[in-house]
N, C-alpha and C. Protein backbone atom coordinates (compact mmCIF):
# COMPACT_ATOMS: atom_id res chain seq x y z
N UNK A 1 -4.99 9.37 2.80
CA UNK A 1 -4.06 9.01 3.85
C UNK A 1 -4.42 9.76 5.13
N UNK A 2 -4.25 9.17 6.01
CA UNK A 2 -5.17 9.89 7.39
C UNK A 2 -3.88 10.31 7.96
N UNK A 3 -2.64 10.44 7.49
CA UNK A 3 -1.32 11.37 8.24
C UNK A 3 -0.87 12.11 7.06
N UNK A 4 -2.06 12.93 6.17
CA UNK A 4 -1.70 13.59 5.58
C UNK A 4 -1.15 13.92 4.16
N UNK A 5 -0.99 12.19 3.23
CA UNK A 5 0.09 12.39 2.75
C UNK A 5 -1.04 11.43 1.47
N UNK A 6 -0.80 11.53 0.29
CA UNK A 6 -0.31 12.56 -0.26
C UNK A 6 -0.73 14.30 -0.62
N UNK A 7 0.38 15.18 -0.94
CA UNK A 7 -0.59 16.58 -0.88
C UNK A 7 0.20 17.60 -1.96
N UNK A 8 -1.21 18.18 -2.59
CA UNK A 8 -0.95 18.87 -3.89
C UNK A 8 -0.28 20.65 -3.92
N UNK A 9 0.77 20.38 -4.33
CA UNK A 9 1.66 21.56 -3.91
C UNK A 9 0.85 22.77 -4.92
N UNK A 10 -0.26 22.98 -5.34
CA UNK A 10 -1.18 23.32 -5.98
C UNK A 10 -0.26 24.75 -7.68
N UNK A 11 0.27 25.66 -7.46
CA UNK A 11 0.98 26.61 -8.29
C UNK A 11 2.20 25.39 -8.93
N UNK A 12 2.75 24.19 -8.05
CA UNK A 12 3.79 23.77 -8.86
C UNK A 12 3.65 22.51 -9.70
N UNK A 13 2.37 21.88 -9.46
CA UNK A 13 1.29 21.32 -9.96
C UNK A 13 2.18 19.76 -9.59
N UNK A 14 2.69 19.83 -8.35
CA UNK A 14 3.43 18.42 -7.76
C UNK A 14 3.06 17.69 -6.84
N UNK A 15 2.82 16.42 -7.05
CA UNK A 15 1.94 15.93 -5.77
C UNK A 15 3.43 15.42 -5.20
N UNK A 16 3.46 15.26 -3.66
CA UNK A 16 4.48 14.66 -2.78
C UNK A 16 4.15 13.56 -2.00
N UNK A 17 4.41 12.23 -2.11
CA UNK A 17 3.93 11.31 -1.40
C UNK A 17 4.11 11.24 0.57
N UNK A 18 3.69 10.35 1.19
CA UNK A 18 4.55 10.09 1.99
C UNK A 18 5.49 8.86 2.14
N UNK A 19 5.97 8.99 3.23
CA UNK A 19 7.68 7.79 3.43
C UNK A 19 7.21 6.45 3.63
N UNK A 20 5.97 6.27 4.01
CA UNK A 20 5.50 5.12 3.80
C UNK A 20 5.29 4.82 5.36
N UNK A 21 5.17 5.74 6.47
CA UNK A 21 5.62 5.77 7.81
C UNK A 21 6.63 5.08 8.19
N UNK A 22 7.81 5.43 7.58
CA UNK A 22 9.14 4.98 7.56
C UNK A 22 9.56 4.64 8.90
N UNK A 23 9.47 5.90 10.41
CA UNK A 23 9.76 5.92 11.43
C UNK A 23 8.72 4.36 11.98
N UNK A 24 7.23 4.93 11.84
CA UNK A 24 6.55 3.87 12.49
C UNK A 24 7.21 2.24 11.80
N UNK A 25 7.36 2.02 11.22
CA UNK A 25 7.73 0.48 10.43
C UNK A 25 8.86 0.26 11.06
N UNK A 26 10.09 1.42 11.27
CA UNK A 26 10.98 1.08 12.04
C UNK A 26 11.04 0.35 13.61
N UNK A 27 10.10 0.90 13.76
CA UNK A 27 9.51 0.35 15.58
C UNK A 27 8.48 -0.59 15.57
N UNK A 28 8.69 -1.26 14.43
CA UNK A 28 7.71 -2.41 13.87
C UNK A 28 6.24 -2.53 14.02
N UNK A 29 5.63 -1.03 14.29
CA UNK A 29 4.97 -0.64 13.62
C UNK A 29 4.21 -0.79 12.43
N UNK A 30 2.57 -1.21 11.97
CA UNK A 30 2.59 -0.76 10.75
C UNK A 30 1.51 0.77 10.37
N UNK A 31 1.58 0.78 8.96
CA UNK A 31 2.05 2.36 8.28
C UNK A 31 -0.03 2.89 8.91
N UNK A 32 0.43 4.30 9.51
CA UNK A 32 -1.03 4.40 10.06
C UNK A 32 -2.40 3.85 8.90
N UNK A 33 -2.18 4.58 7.79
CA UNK A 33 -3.23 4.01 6.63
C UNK A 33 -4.10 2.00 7.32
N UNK A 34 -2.88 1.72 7.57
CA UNK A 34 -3.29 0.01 7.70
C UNK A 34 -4.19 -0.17 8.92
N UNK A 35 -3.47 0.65 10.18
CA UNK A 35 -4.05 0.66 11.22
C UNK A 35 -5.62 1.12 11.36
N UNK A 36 -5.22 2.03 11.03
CA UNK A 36 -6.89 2.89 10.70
C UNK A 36 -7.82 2.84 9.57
N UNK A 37 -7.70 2.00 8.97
CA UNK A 37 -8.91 1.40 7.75
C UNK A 37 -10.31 1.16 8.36
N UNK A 38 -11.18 1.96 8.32
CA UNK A 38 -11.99 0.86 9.22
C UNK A 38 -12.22 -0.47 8.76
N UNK A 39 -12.31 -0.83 7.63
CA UNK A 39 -12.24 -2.08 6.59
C UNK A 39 -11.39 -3.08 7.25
N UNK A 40 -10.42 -2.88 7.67
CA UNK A 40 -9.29 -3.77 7.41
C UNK A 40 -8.91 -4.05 6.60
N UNK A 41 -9.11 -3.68 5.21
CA UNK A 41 -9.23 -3.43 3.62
C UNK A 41 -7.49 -3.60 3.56
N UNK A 42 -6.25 -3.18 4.36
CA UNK A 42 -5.08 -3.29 4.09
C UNK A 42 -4.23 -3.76 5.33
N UNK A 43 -3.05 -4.32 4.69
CA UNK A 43 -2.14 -5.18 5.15
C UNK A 43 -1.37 -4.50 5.14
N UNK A 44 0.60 -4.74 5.72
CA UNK A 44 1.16 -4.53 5.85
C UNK A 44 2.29 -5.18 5.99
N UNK A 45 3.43 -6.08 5.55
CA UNK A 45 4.30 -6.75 5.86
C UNK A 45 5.23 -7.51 4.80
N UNK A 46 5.86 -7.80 5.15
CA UNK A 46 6.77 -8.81 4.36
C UNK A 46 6.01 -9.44 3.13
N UNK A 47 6.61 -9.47 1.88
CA UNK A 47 5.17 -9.78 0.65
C UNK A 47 5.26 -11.02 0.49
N UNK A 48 6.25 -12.15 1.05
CA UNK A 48 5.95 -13.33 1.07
C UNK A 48 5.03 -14.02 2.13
N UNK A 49 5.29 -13.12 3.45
CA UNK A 49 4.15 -13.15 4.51
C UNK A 49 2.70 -13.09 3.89
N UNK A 50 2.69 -12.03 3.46
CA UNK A 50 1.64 -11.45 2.60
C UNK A 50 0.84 -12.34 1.57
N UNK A 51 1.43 -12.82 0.84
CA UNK A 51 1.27 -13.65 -0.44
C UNK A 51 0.89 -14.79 0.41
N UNK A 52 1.17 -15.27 1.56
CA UNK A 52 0.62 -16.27 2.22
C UNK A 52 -0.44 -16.84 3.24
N UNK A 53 -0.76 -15.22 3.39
CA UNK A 53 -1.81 -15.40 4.18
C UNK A 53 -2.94 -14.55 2.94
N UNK A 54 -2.45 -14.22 2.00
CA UNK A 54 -3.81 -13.74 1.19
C UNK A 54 -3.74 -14.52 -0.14
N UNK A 55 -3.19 -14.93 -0.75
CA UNK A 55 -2.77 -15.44 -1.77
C UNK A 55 -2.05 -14.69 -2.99
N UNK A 56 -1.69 -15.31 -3.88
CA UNK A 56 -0.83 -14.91 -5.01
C UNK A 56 -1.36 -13.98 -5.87
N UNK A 57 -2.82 -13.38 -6.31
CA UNK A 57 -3.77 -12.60 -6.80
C UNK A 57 -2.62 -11.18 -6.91
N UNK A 58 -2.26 -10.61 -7.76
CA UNK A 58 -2.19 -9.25 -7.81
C UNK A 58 -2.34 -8.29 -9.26
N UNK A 59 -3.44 -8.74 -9.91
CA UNK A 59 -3.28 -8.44 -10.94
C UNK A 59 -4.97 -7.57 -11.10
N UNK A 60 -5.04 -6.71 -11.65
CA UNK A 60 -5.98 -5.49 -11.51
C UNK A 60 -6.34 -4.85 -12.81
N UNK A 61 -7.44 -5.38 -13.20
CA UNK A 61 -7.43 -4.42 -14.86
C UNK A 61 -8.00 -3.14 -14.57
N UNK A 62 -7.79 -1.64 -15.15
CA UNK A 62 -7.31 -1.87 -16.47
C UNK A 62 -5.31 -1.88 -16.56
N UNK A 63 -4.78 -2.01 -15.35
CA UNK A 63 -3.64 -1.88 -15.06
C UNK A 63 -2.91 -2.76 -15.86
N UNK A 64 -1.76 -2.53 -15.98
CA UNK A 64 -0.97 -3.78 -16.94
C UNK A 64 -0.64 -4.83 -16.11
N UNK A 65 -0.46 -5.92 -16.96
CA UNK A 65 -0.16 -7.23 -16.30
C UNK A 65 0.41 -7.28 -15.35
N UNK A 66 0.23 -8.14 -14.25
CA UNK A 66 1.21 -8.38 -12.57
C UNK A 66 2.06 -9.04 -13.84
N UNK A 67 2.34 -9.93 -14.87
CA UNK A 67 3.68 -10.69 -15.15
C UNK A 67 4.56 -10.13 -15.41
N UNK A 68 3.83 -8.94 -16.13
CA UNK A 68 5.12 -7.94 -16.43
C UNK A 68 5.80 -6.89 -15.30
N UNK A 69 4.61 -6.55 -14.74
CA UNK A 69 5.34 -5.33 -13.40
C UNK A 69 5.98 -5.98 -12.23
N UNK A 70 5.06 -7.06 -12.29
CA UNK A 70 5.63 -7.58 -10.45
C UNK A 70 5.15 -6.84 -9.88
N UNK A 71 4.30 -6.65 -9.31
CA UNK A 71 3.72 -5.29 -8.56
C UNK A 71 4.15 -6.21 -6.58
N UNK A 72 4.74 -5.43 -5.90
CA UNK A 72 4.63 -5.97 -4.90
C UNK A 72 2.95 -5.81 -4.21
N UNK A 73 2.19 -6.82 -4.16
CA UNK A 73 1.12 -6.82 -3.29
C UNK A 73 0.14 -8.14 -3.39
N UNK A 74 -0.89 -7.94 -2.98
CA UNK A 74 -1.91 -9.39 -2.93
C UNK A 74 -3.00 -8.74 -3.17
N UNK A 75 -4.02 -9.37 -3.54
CA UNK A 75 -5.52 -8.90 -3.33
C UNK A 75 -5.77 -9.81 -3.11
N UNK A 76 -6.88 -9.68 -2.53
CA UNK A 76 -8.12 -11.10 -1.95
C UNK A 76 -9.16 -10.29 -3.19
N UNK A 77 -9.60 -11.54 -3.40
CA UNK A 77 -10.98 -11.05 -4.38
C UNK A 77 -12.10 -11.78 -3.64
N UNK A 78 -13.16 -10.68 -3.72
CA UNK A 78 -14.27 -11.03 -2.51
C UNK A 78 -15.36 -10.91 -3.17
């Protein structure tokens, strides 16, 4: 994450995420990670937006099934 986040509280052996740039999304904004990819590798928005401009794809082995989790997201497979 290029604002830092996530980070290993190292003696309490806890990682702490971040808010997801809660503030930036508020000012409709999206989350710096997206902005600064050099890839363009990530998106940001509404997951039906999402699901529509990338398609329905979200399923990732060795992860468990998208039918069962619902995972909110898309992949493009390239």
């Amino acid at each position: 994450c290029p604002a830092g986040a996530p980070q290993d509280h190292g003696a309490t052996a806890q990682l702490t995420k971040g808010d997801g740039c809660y503030d930036r999304v508020a000012e409709g904004k999206k989350p710096i990670c997206v902005e600064s990819c050099p890839l363009r590798a990530l998106d940001f928005g509404p997951i039906d937006e999402l699901r529509k401009k990338h398609g329905e794809l979200a399923a990732v082995a060795p992860l468990p099934r998208a039918h069962f989790t619902q995972p909110m997201l898309s992949l493009i497979h390239l």
